[in-house]
N, C-alpha and C. Protein backbone atom coordinates (compact mmCIF):
# COMPACT_ATOMS: atom_id res chain seq x y z
N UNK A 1 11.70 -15.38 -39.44
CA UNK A 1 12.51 -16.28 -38.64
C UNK A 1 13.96 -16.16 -39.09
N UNK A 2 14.96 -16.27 -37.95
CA UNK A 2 16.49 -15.63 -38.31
C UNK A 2 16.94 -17.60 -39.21
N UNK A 3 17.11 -17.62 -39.89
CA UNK A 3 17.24 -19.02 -40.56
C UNK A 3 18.94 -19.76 -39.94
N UNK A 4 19.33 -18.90 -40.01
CA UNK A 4 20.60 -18.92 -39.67
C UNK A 4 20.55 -20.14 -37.84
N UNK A 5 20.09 -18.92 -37.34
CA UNK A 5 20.04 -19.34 -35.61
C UNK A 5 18.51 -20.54 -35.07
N UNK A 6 18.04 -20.18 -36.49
CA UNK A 6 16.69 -21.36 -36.09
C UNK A 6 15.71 -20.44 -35.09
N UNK A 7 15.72 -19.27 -34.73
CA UNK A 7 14.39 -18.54 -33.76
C UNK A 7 14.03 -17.24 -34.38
N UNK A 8 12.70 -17.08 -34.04
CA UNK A 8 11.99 -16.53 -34.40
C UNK A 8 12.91 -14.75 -34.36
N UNK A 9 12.21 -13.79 -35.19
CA UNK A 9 12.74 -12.75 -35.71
C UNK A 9 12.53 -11.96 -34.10
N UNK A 10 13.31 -10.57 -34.13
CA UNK A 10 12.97 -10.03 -32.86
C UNK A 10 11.47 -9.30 -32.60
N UNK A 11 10.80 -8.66 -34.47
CA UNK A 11 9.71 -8.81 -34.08
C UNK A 11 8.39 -9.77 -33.84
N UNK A 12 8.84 -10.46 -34.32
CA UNK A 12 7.76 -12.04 -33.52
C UNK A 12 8.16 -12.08 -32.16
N UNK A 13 9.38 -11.99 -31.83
CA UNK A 13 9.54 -12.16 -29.79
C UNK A 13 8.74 -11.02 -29.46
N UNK A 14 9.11 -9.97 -29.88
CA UNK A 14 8.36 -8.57 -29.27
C UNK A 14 7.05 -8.77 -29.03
N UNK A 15 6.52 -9.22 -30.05
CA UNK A 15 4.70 -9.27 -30.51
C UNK A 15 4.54 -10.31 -29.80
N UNK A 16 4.93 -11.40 -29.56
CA UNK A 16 4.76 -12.68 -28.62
C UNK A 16 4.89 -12.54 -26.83
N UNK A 17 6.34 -11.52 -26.69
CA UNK A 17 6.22 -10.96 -25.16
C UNK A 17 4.96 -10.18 -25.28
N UNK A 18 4.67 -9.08 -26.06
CA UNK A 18 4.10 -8.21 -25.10
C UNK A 18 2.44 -8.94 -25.25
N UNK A 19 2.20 -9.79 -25.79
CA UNK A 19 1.14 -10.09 -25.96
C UNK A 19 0.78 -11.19 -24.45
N UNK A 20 1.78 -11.99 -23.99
CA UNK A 20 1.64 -12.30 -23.04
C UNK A 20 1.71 -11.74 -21.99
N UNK A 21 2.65 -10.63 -21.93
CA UNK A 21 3.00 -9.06 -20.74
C UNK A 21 1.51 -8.98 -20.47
N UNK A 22 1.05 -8.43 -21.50
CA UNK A 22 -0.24 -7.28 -21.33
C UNK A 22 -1.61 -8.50 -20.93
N UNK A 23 -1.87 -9.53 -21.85
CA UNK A 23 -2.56 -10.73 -20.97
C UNK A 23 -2.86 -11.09 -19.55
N UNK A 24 -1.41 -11.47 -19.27
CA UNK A 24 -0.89 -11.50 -17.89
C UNK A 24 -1.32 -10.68 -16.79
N UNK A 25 -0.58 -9.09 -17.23
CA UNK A 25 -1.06 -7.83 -16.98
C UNK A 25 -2.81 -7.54 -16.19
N UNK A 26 -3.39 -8.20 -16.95
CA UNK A 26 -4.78 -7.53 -17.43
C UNK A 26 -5.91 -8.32 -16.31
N UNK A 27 -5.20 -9.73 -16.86
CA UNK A 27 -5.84 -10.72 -15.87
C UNK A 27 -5.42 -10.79 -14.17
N UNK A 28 -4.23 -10.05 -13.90
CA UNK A 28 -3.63 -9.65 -12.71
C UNK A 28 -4.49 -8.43 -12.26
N UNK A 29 -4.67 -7.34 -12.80
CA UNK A 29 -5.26 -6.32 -12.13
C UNK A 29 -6.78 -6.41 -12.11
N UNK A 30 -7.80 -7.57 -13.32
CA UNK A 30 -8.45 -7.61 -12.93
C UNK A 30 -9.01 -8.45 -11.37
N UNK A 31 -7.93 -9.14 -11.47
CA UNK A 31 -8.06 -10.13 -10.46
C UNK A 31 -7.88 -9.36 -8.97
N UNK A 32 -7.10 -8.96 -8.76
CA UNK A 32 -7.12 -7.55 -7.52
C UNK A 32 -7.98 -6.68 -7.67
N UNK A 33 -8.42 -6.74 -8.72
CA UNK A 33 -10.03 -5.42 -8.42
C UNK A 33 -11.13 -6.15 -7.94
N UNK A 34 -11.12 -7.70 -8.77
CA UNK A 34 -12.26 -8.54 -7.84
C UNK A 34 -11.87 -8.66 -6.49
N UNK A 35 -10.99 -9.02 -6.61
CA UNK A 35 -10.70 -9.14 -4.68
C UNK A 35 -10.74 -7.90 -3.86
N UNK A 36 -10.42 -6.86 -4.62
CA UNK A 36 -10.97 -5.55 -3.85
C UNK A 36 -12.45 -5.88 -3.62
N UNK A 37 -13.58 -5.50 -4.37
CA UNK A 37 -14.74 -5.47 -4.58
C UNK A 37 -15.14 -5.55 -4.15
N UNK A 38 -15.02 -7.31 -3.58
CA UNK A 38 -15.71 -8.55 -2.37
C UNK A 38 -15.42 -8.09 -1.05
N UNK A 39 -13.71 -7.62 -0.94
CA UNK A 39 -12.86 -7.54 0.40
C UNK A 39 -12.57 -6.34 0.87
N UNK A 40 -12.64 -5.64 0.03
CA UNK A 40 -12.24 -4.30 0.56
C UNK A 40 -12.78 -2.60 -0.53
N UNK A 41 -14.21 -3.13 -0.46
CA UNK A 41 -14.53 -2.17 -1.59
C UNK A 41 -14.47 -0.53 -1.28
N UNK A 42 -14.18 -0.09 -0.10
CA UNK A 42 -13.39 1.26 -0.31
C UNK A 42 -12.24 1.49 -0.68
N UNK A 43 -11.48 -0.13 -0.95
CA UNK A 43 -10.05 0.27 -1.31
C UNK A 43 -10.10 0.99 -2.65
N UNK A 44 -11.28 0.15 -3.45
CA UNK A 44 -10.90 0.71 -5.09
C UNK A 44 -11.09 2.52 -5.55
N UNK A 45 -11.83 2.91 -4.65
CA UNK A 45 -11.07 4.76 -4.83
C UNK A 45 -9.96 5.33 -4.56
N UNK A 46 -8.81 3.96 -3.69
CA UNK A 46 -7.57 4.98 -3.56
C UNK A 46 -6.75 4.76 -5.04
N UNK A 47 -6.85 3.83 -6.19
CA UNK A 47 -6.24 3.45 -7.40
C UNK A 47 -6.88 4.11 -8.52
N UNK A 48 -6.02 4.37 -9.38
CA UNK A 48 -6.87 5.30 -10.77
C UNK A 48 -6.95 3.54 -11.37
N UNK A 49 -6.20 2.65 -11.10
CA UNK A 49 -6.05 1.37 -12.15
C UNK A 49 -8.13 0.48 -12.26
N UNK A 50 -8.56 0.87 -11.33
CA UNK A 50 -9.90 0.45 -11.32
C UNK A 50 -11.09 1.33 -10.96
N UNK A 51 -11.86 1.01 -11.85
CA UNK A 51 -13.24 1.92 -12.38
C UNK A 51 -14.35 2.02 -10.71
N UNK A 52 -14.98 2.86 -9.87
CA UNK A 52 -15.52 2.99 -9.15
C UNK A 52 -17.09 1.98 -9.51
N UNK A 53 -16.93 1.01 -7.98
CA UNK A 53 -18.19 0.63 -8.45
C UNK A 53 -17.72 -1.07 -9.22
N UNK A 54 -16.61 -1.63 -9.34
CA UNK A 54 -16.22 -2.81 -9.81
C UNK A 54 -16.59 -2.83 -11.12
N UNK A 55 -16.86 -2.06 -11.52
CA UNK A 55 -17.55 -2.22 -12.85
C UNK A 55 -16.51 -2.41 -14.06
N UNK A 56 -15.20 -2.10 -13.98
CA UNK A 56 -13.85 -3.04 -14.92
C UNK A 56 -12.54 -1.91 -14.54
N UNK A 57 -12.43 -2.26 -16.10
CA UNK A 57 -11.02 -1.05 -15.95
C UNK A 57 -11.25 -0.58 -17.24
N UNK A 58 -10.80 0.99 -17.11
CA UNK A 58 -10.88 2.36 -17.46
C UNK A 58 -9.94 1.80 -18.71
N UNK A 59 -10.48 2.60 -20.03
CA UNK A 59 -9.91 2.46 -21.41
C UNK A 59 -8.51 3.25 -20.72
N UNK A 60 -8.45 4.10 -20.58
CA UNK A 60 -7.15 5.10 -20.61
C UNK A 60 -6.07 3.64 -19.66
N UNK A 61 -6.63 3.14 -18.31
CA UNK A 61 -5.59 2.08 -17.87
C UNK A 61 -5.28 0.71 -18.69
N UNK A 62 -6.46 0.37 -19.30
CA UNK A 62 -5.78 -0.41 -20.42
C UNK A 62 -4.55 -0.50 -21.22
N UNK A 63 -4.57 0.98 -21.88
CA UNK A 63 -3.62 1.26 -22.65
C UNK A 63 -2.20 1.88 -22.19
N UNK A 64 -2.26 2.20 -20.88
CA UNK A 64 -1.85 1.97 -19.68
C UNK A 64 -0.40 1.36 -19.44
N UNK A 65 -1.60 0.58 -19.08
CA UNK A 65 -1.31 -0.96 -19.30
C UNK A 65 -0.55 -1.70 -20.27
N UNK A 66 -0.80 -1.47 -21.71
CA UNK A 66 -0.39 -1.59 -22.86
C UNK A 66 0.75 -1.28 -23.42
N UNK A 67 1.25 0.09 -22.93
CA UNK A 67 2.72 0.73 -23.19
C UNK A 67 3.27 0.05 -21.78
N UNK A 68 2.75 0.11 -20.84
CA UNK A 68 4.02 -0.58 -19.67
C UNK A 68 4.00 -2.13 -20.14
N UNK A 69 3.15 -2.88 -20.95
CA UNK A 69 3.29 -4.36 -21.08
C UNK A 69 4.75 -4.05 -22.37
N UNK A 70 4.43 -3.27 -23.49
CA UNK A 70 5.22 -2.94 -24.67
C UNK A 70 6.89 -2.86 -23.88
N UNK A 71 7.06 -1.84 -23.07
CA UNK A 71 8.45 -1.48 -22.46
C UNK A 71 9.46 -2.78 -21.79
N UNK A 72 8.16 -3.44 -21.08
CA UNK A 72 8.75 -4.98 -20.52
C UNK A 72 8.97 -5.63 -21.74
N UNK A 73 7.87 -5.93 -22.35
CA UNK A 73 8.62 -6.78 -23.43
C UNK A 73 9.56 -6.48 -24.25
N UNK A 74 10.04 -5.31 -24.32
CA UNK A 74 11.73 -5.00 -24.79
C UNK A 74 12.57 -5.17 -24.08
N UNK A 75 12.39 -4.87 -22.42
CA UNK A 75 13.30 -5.21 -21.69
C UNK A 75 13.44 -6.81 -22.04
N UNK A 76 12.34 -7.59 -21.70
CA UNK A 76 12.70 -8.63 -21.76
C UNK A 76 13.39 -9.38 -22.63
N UNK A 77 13.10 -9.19 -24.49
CA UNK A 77 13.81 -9.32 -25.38
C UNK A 77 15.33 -9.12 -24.91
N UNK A 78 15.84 -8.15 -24.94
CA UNK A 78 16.83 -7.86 -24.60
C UNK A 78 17.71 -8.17 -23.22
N UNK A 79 16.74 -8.84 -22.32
CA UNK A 79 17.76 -9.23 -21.07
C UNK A 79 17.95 -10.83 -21.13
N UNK A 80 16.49 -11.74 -21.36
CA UNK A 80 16.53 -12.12 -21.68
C UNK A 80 17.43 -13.51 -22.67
N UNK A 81 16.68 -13.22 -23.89
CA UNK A 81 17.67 -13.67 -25.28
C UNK A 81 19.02 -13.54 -25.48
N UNK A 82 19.68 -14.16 -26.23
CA UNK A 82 21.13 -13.91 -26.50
C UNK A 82 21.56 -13.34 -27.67
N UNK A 83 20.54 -12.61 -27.95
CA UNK A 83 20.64 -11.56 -29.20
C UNK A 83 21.45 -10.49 -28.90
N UNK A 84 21.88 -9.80 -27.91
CA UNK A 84 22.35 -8.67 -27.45
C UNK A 84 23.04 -8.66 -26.11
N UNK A 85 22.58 -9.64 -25.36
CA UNK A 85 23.96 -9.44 -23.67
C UNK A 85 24.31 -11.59 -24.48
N UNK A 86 25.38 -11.61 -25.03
CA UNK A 86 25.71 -13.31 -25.36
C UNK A 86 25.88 -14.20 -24.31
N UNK A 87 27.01 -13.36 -23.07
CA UNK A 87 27.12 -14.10 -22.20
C UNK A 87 26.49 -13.47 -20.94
N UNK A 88 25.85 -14.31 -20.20
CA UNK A 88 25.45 -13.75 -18.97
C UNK A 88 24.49 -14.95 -18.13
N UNK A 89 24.94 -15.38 -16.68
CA UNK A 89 24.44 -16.44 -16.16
C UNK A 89 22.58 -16.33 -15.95
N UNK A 90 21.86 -17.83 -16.16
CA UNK A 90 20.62 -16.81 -16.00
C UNK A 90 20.34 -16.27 -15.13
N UNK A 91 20.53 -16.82 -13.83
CA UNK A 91 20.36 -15.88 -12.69
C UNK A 91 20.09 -14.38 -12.77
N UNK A 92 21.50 -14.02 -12.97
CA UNK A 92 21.66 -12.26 -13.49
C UNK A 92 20.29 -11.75 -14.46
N UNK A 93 20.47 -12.74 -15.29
CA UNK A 93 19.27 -11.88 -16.14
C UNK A 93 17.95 -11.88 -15.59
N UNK A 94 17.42 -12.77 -14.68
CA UNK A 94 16.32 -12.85 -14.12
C UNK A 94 15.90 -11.88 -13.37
N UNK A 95 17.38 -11.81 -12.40
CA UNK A 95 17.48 -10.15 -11.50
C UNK A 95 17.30 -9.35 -11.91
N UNK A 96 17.80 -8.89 -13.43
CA UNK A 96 17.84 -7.66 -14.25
C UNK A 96 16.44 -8.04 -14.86
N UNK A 97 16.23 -8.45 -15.01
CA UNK A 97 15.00 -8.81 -15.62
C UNK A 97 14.02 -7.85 -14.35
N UNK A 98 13.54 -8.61 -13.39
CA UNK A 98 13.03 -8.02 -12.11
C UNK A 98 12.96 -6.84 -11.61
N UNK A 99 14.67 -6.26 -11.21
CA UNK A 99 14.88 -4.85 -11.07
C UNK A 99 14.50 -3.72 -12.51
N UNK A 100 14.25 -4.22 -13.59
CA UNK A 100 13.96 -3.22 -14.55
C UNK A 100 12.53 -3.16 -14.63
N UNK A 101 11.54 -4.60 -14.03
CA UNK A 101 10.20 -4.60 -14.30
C UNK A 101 9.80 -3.80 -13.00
N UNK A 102 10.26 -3.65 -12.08
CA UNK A 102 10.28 -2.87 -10.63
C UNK A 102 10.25 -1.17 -10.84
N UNK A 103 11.45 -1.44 -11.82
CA UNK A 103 11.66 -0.01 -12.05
C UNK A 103 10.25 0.57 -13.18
N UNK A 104 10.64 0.06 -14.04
CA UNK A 104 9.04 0.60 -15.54
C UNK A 104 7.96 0.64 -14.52
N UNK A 105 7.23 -0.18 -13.70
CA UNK A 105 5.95 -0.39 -13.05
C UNK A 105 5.81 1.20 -11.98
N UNK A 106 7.35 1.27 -11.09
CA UNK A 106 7.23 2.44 -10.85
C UNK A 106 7.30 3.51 -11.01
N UNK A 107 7.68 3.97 -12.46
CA UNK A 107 7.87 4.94 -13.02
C UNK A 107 5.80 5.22 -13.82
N UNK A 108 5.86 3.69 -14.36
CA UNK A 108 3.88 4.20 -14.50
C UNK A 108 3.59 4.51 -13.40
N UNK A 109 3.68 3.68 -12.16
CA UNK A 109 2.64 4.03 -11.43
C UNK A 109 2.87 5.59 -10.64
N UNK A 110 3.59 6.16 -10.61
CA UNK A 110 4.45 7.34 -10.50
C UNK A 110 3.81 8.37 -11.28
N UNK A 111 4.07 8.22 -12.29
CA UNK A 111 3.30 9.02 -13.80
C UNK A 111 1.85 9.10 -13.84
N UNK A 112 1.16 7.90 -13.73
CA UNK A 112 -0.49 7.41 -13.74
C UNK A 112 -0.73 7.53 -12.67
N UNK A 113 0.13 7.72 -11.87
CA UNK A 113 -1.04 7.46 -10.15
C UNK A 113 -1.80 6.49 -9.76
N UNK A 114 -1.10 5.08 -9.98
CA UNK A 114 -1.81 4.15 -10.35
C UNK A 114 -2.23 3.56 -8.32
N UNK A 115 -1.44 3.88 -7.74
CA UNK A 115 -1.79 4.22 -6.18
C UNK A 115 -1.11 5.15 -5.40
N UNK A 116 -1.21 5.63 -4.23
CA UNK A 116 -0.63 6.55 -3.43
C UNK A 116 0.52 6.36 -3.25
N UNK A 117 1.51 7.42 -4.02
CA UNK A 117 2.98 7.09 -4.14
C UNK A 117 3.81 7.50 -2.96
N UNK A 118 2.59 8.32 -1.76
CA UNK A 118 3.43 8.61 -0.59
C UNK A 118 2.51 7.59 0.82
N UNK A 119 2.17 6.78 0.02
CA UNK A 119 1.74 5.33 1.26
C UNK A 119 2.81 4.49 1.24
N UNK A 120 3.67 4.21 1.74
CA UNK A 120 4.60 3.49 1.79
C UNK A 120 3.83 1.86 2.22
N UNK A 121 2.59 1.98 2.91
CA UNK A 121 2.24 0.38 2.71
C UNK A 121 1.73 0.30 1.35
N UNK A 122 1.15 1.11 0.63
CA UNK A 122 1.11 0.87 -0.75
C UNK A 122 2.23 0.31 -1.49
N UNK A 123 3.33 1.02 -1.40
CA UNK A 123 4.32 0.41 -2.40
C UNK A 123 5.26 -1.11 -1.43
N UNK A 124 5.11 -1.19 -0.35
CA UNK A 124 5.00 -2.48 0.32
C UNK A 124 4.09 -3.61 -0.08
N UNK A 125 3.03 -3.12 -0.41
CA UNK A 125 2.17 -4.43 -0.85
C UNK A 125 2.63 -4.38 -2.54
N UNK A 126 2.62 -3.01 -2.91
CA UNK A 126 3.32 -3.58 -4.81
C UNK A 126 4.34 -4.59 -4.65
N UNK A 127 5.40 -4.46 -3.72
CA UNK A 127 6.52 -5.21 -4.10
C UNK A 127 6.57 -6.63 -3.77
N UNK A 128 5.52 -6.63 -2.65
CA UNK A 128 5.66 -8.40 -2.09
C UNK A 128 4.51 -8.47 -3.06
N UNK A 129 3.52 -7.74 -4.01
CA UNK A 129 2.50 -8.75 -4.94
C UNK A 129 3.70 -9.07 -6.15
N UNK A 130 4.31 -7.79 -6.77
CA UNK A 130 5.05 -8.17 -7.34
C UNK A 130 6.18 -9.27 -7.22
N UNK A 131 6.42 -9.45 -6.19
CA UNK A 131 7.80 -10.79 -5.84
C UNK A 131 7.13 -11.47 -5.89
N UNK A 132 5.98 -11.44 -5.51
CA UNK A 132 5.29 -13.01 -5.65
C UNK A 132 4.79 -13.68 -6.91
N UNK A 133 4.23 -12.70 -7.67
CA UNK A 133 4.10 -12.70 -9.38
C UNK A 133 5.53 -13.47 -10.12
N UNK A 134 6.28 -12.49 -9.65
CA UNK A 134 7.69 -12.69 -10.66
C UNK A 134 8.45 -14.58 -9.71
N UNK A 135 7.68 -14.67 -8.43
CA UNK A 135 8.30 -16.00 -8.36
C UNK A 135 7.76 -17.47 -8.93
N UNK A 136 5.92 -16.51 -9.24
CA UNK A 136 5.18 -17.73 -9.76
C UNK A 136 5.84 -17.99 -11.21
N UNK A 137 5.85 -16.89 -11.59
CA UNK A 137 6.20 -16.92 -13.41
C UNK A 137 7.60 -17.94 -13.51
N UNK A 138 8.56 -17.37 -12.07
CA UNK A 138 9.78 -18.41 -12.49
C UNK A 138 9.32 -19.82 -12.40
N UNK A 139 8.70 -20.30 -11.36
CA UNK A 139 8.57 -21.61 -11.50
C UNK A 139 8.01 -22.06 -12.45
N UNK A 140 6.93 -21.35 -13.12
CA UNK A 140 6.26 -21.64 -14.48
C UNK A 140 7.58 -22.02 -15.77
N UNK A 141 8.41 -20.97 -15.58
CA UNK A 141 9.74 -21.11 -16.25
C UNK A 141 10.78 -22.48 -16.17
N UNK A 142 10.92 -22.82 -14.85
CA UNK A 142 11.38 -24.00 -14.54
C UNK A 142 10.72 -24.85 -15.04
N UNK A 143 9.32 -24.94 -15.11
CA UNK A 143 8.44 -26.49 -15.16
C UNK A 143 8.90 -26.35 -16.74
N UNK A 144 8.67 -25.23 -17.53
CA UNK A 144 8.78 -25.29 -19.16
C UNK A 144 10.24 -26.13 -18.93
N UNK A 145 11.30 -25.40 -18.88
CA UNK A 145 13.05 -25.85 -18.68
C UNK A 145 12.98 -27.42 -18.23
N UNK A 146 12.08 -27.88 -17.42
CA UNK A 146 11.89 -29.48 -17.08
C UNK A 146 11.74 -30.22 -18.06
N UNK A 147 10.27 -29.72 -18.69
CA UNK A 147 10.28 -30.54 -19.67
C UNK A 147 10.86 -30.27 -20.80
N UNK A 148 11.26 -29.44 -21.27
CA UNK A 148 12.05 -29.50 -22.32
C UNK A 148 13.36 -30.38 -22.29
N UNK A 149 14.22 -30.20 -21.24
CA UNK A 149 15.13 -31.32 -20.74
C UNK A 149 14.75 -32.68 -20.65
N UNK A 150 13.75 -32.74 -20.38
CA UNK A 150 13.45 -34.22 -20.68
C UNK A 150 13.24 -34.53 -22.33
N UNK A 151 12.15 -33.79 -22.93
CA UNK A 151 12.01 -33.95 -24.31
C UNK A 151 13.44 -33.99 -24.81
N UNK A 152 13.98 -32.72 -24.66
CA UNK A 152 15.73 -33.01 -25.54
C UNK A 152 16.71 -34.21 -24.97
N UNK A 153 16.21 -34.80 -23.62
CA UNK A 153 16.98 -35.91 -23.79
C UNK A 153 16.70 -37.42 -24.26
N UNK A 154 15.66 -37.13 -24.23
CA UNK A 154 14.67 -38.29 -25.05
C UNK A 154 15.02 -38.11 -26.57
N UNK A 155 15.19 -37.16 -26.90
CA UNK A 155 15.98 -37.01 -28.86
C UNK A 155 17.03 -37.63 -28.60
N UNK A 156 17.66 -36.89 -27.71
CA UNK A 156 19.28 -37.55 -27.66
C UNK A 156 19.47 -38.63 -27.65
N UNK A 157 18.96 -39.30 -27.17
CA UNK A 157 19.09 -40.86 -26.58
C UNK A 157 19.14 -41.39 -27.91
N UNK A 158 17.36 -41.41 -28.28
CA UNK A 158 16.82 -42.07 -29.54
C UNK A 158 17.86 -41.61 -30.67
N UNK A 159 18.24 -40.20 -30.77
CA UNK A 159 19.15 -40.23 -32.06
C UNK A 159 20.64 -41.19 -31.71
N UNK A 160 21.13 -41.29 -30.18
CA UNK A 160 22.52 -41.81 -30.13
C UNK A 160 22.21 -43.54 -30.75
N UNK A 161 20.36 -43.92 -30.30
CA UNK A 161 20.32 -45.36 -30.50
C UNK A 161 20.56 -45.53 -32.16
N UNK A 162 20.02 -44.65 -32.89
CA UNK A 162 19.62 -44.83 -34.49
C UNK A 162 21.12 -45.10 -35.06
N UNK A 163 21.68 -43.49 -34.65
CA UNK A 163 23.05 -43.36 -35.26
C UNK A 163 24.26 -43.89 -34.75
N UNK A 164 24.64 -44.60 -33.82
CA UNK A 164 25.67 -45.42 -32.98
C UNK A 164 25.59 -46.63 -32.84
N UNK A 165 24.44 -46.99 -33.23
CA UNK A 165 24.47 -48.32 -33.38
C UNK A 165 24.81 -49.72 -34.96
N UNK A 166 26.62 -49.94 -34.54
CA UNK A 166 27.19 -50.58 -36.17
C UNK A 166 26.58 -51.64 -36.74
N UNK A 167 25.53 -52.04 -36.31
CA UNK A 167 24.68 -53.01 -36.99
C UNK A 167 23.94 -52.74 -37.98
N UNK A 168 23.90 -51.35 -38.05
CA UNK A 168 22.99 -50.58 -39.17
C UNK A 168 23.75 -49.85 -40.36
C-alpha cells in the first residue's frame, strides 16, 4: 500500500482488476454460450470461444481470455487512476477506457478467431453486446459513486458536528 497516498500498490490494482476483468469475462461468455445452446445451437460452430455441443469453454479460450482480461486491466490501471494521466475529466477516461477495451477485444478476436471477422453482423452484435456491457458496468459505477457520496457526507457532517461545535 503507497502510505503516502493511502491506496493500494499498483500491483494489488492490477491483481484486483484483472481478477474481476477475467470473472466478469468468463461469466459473460459463459452466459452467451448458454443462450446460444437453448436459442440458437448452430450458432456455437461459427465461434472458436465455445466448445461444440455446450459442453463449456475450451482451456486454450480461457487463457484467452486471461491475457485479454490481464491487457484491460493495465489499460484500466492506467486510464483509469491518477497514478499516470493526473488530470483528466472522467468522462474522457471512460471513453478511453471503452475505445481501448474495443480495440484489445478486437485485436483477440482477430488473432483467436473468436468469430467471423468478415461477418459484419458479427462484429455488429460484438459492439451493441459490448455497449451494453460497458453501460451496465457504468451504472454499477455510479451506484458505487452514490453511495460513497453519501457515506463521505455523512463523515463530514458528523466530523463538522464533533469538531465545530465551542461547547466542547
Amino acid at each position: 500500500m503507497d502510505k503516502e497516498k493511502n491506496e493500494p500498490s499498483f500491483i494489488m490494482d492490477l491483481m484486483r482488476n484483472l481478477a474481476t476483468i477475467f470473472t466478469l469475462s468468463i461469466l459473460s461468455i459463459s452466459l452467451a454460450g448458454l443462450l446460444l445452446t437453448f436459442y440458437a445451437p448452430e450458432g456455437q460452430d461459427i465461434s472458436t470461444l465455445f466448445a461444440s455441443g455446450g459442453i463449456g469453454l475450451p482451456y486454450n479460450v480461457i487463457f484467452q481470455v486471461a491475457g485479454f482480461s490481464f491487457i484491460l486491466a493495465i489499460f484500466s490501471i492506467i486510464i483509469i487512476s491518477d497514478r499516470f494521466i493526473k488530470k483528466m475529466r472522467f468522462w474522457l477516461r471512460i471513453i478511453l477506457l471503452f475505445i481501448s477495451a474495443i480495440i484489445t477485444f478486437s485485436i483477440f478476436a482477430i488473432i483467436f478467431k473468436w468469430f467471423p471477422i468478415n461477418d459484419p453482423l458479427a462484429w455488429l452484435g460484438f459492439i451493441i453486446s459490448a455497449f451494453i456491457c460497458f453501460v451496465f458496468s457504468l451504472g454499477l459505477t455510479f451506484i458505487k459513486f452514490k453511495i460513497e457520496r453519501k457515506k463521505y457526507n455523512t463523515l463530514l457532517v458528523n466530523y463538522k458536528k464533533t469538531h465545530n461545535n465551542p461547547l466542547q
